[in-house]
Protein backbone atom coordinates (compact mmCIF):
# COMPACT_ATOMS: atom_id res chain seq x y z
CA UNK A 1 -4.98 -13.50 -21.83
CA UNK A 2 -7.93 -13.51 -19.41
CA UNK A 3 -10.00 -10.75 -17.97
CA UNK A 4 -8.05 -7.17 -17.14
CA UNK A 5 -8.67 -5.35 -13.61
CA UNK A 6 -8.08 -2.06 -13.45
CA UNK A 7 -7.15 -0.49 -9.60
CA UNK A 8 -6.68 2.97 -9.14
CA UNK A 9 -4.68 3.93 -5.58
CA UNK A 10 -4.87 7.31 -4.76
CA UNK A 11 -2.54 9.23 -1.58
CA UNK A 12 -3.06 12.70 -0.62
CA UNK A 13 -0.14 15.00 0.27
CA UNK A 14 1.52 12.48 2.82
CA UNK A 15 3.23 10.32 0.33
CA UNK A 16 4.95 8.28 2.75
CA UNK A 17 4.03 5.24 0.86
CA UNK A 18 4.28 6.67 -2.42
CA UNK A 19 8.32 7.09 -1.86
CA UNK A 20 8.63 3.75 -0.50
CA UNK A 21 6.85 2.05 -3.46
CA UNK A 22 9.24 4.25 -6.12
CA UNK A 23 12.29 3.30 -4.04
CA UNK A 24 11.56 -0.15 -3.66
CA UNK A 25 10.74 -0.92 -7.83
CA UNK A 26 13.41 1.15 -8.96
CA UNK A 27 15.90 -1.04 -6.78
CA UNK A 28 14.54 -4.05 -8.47
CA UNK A 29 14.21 -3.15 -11.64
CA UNK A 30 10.43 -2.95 -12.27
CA UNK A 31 7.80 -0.09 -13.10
CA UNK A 32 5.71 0.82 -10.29
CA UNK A 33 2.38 -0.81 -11.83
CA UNK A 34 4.61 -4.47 -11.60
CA UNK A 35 5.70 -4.07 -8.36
CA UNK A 36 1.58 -4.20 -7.23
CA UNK A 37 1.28 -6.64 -8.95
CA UNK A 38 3.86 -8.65 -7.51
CA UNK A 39 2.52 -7.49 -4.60
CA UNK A 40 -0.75 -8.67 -4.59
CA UNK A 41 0.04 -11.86 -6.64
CA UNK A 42 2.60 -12.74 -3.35
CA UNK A 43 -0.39 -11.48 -1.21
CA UNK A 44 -2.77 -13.91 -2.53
CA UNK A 45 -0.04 -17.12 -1.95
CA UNK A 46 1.21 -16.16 1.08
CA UNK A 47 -0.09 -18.70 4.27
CA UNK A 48 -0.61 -15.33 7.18
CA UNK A 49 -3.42 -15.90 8.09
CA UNK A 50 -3.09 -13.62 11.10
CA UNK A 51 -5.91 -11.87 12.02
CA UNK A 52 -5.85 -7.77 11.01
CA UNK A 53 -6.16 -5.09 13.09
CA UNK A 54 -9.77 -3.50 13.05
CA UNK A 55 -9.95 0.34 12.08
CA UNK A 56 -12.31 2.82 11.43
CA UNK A 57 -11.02 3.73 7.22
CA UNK A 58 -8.65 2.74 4.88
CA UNK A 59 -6.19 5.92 5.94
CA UNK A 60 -6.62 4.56 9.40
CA UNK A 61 -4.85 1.31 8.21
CA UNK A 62 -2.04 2.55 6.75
CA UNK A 63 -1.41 4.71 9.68
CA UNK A 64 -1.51 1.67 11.78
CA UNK A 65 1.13 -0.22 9.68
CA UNK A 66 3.28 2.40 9.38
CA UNK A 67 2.48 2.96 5.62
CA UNK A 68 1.40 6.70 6.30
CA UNK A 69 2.00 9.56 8.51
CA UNK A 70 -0.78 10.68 10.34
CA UNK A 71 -2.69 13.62 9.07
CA UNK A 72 -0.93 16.52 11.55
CA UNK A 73 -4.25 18.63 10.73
CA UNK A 74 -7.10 16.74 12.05
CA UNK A 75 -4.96 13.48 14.08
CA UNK A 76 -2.22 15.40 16.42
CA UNK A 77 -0.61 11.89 17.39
């Protein structure tokens, strides 16, 4: 095939995501690693073009999408 990409995604100790992700590939069927790709390979042909929300880091994102829980230590939201 053509060139391989390797991505590495790394959560800390608030694996709100990391449950979701599990739940939703085992319900269909696929490892986690294909359900990222699916992921980003429906990403890529969607047509949203909305604009995103600006943040300060990547954690900040996922907080604001509801992907994460904020971090009770430093964020008491």
């Amino acid at each position: 095939m053509g060139t391989k990409i390797r991505f590495c995604l790394e959560f800390d100790y608030r694996k709100v995501v990391v449950g979701r992700l599990h739940q939703k590939a085992e319900s269909l069927g696929l490892t986690l690693g294909q359900l990222i790709e699916r992921f980003l390979v429906e990403a890529l042909e969607g047509d949203d073009d909305s604009p995103s929300i600006p943040v300060e880091a990547f954690e900040d994102l996922l907080v604001t999408n509801g992907l994460s829980a904020p971090d009770m230590r430093t964020d008491p939201r």
